[in-house]
C-alpha atoms as a PDB file:
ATOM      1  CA  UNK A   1      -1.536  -5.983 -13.738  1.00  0.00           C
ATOM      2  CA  UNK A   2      -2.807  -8.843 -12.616  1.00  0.00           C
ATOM      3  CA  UNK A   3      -5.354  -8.855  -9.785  1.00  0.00           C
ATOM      4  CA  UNK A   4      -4.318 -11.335  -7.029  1.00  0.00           C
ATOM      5  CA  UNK A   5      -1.181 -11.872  -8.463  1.00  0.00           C
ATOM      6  CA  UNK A   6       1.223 -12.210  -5.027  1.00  0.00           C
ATOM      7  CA  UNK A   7       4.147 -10.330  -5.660  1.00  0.00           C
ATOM      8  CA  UNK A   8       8.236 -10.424  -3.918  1.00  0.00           C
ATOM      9  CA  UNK A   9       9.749  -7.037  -3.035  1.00  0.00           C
ATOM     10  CA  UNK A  10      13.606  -8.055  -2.235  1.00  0.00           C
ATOM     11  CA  UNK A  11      14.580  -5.292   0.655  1.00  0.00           C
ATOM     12  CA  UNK A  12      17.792  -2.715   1.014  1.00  0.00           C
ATOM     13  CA  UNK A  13      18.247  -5.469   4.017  1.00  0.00           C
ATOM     14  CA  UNK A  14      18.481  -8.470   2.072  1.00  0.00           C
ATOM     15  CA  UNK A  15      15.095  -9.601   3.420  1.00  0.00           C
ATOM     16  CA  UNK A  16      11.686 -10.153   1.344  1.00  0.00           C
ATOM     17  CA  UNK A  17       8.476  -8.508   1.562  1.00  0.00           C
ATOM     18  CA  UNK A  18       5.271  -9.627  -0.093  1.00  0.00           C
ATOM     19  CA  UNK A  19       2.607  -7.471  -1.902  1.00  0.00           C
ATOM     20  CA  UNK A  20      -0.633  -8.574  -3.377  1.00  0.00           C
ATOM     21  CA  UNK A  21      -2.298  -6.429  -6.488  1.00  0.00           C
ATOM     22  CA  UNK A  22      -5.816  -5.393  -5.086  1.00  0.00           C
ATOM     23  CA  UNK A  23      -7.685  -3.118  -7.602  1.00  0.00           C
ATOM     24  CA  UNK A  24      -6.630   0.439  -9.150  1.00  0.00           C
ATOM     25  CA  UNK A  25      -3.194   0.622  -9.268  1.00  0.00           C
ATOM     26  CA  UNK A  26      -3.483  -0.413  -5.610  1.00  0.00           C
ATOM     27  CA  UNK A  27      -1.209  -3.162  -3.881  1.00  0.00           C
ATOM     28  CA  UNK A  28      -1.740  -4.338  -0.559  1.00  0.00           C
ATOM     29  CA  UNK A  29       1.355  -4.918   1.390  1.00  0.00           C
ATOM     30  CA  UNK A  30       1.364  -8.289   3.352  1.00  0.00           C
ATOM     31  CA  UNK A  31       2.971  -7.942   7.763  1.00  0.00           C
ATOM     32  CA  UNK A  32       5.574  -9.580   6.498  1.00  0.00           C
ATOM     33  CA  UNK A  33       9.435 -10.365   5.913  1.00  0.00           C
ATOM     34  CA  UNK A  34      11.288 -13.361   5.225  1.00  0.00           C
ATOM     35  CA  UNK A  35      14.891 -14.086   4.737  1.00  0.00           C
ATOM     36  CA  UNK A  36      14.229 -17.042   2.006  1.00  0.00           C
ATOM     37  CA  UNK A  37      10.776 -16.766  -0.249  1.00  0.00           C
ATOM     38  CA  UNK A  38       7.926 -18.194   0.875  1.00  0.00           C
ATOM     39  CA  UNK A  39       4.637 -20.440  -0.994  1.00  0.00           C
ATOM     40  CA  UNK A  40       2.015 -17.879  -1.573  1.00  0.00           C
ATOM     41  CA  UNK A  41      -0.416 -19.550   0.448  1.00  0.00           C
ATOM     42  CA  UNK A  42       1.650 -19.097   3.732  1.00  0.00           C
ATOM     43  CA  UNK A  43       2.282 -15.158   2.724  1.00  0.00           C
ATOM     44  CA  UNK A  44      -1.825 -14.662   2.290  1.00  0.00           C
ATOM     45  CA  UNK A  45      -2.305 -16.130   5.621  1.00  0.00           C
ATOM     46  CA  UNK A  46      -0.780 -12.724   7.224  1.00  0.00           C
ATOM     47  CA  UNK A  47      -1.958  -9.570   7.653  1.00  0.00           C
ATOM     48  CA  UNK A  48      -2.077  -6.271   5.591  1.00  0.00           C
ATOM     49  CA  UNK A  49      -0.106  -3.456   6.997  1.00  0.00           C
ATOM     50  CA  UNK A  50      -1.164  -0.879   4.708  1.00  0.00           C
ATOM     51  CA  UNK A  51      -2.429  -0.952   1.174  1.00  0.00           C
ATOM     52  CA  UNK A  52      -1.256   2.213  -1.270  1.00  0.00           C
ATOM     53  CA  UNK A  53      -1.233   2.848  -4.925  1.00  0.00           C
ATOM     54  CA  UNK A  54       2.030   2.797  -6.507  1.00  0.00           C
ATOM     55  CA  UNK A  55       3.343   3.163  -9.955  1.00  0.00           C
ATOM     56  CA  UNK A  56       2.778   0.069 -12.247  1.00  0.00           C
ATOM     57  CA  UNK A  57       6.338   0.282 -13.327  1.00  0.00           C
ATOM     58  CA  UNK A  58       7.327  -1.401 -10.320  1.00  0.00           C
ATOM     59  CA  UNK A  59       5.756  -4.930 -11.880  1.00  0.00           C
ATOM     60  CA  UNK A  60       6.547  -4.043 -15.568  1.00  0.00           C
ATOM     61  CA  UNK A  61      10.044  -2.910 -14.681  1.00  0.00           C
ATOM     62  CA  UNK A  62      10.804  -6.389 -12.540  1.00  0.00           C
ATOM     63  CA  UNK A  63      11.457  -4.803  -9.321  1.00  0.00           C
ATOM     64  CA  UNK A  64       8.590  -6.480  -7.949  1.00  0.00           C
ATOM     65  CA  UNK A  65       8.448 -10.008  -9.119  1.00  0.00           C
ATOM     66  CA  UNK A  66       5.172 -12.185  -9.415  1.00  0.00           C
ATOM     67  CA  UNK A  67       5.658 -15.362  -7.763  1.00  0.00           C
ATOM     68  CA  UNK A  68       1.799 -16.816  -7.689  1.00  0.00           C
ATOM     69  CA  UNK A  69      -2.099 -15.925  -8.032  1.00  0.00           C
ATOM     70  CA  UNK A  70      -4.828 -16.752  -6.353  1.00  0.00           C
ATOM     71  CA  UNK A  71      -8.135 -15.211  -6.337  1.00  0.00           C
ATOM     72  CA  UNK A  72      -8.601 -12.408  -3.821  1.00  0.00           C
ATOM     73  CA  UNK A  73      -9.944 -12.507  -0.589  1.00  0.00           C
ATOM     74  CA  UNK A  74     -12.896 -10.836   0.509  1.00  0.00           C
ATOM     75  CA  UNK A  75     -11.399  -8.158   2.461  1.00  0.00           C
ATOM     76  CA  UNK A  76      -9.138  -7.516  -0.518  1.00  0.00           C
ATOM     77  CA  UNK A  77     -12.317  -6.763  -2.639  1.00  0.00           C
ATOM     78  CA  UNK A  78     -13.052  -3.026  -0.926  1.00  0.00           C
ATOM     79  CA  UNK A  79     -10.124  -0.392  -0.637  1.00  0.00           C
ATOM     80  CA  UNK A  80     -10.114   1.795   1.869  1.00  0.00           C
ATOM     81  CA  UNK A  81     -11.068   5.158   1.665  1.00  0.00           C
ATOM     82  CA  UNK A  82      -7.980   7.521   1.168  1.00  0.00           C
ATOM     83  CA  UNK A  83      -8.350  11.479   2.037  1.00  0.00           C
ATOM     84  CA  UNK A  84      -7.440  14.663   0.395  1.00  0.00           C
ATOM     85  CA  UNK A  85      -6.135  17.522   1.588  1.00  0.00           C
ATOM     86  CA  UNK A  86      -6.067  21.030   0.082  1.00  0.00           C
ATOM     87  CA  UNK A  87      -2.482  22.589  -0.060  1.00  0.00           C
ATOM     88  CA  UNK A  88      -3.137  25.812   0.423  1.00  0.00           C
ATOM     89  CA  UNK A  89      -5.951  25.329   3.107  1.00  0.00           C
ATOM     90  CA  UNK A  90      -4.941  22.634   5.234  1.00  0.00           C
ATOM     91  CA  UNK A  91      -8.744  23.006   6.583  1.00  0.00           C
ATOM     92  CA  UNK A  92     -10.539  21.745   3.802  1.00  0.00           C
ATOM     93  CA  UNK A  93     -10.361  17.889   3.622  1.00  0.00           C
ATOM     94  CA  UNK A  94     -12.314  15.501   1.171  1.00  0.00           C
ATOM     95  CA  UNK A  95     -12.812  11.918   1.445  1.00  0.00           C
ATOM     96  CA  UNK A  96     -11.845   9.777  -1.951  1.00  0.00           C
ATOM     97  CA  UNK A  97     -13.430   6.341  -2.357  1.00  0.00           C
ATOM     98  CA  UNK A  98     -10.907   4.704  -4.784  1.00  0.00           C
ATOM     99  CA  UNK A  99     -13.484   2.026  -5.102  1.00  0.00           C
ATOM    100  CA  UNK A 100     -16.080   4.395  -7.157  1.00  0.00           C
ATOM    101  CA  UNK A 101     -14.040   7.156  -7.714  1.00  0.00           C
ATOM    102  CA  UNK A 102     -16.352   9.399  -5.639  1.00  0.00           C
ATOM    103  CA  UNK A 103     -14.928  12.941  -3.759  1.00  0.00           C
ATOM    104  CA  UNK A 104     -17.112  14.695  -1.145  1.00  0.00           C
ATOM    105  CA  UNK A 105     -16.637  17.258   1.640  1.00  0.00           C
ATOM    106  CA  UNK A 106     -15.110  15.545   5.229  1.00  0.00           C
ATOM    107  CA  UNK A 107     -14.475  16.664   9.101  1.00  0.00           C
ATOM    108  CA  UNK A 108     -10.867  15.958  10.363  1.00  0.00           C
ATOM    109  CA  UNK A 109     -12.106  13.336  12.063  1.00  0.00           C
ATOM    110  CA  UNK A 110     -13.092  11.436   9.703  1.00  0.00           C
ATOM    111  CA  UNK A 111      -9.565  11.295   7.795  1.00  0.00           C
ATOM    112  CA  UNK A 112      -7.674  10.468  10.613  1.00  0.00           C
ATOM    113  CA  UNK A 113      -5.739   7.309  10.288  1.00  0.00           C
ATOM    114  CA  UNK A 114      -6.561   6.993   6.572  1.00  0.00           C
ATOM    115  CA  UNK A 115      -4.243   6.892   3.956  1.00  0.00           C
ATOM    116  CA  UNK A 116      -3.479  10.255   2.038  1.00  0.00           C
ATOM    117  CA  UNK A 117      -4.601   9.882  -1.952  1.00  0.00           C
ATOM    118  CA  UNK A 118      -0.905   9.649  -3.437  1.00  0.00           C
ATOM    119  CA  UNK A 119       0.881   7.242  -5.743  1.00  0.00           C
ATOM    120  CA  UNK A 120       3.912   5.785  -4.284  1.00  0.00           C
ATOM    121  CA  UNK A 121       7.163   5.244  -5.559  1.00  0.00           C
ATOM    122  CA  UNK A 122       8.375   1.531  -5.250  1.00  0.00           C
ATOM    123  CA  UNK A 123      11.402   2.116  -3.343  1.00  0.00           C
ATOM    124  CA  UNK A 124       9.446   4.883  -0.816  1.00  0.00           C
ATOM    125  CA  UNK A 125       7.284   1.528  -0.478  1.00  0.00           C
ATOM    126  CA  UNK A 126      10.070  -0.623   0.765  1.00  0.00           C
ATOM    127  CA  UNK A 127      12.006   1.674   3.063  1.00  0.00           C
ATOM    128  CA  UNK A 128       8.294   2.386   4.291  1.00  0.00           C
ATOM    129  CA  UNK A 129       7.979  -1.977   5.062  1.00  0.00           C
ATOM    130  CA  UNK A 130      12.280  -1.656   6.453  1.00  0.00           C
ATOM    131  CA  UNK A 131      11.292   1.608   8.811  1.00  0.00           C
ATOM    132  CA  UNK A 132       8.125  -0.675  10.029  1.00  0.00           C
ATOM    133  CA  UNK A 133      10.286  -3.061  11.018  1.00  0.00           C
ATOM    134  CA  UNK A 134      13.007  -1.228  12.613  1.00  0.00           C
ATOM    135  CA  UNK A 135       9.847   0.425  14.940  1.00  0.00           C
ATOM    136  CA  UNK A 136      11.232   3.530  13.129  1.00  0.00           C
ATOM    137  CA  UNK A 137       9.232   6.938  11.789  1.00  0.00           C
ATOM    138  CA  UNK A 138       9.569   6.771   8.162  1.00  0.00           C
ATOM    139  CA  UNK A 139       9.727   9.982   6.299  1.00  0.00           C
ATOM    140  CA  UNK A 140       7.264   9.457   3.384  1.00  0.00           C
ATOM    141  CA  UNK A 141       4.273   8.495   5.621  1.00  0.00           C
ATOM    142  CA  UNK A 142       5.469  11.345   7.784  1.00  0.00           C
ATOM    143  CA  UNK A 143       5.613  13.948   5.277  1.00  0.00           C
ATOM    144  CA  UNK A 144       1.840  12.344   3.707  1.00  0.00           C
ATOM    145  CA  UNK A 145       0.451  12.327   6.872  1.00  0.00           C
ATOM    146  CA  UNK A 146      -2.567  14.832   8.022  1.00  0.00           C
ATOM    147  CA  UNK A 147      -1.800  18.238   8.576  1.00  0.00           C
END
């Protein structure tokens, strides 16, 4: 893995997405599609519409192909804090800070619109970036989602 490596994630649709490799198995997944690939310093210049962890086989395996580097923007520096949530007791929540490792006690509140601490399959990633695109519910954030 290399960090700030800018990577190309060719869609079911024939389109491209772009993903960037923040920290911790953790790629951050540019507002973005194109129908031919673009220079990496017009994809940085977007948004992020949601960062995730996903398995590293996605790089090693070639699905997602590096096409640049560049060092990482500030924002990209600090992941967000993901939440946990107990299977059996949909009450009791924690907060995870992927950035130190550190798990503590949290309020509902404080979870909402967070991401849910899960690795990601590549291919749950991309219909996840296709559903966002077609303004349509996708199942895997769906079925992540707070309870």
């Amino acid at each position: 893995r290399i960090l700030g490596a800018v990577l190309s994630i060719n869609l079911d649709n024939g389109k491209i997405a772009y993903a960037r490799v923040v920290k911790d198995a953790s790629y951050a997944i540019y507002d973005l599609i194109s129908d031919t690939l673009l220079a990496i310093d017009e994809v940085v210049k977007h948004e992020i519409l949601f960062i995730v962890a996903v398995y590293e086989n996605v790089v090693t395996s070639g699905r997602w192909k590096i096409i640049g580097q560049m060092k990482l923007e500030d924002n990209l520096l600090k992941l967000p804090l993901k939440f946990i949530q107990d299977e059996l007791d949909s009450t009791k929540l924690e907060l995870y800070d992927p950035n130190t490792g550190d798990i503590r006690n949290a309020k509902r509140k404080e979870c909402l619109g967070l991401e849910r601490a899960a690795v990601w399959e590549a291919e749950h990633v991309e219909e996840r970036i296709m559903d966002n695109y077609r303004g349509k519910t996708n199942v895997w954030v769906e079925q992540l989602k707070l309870k």
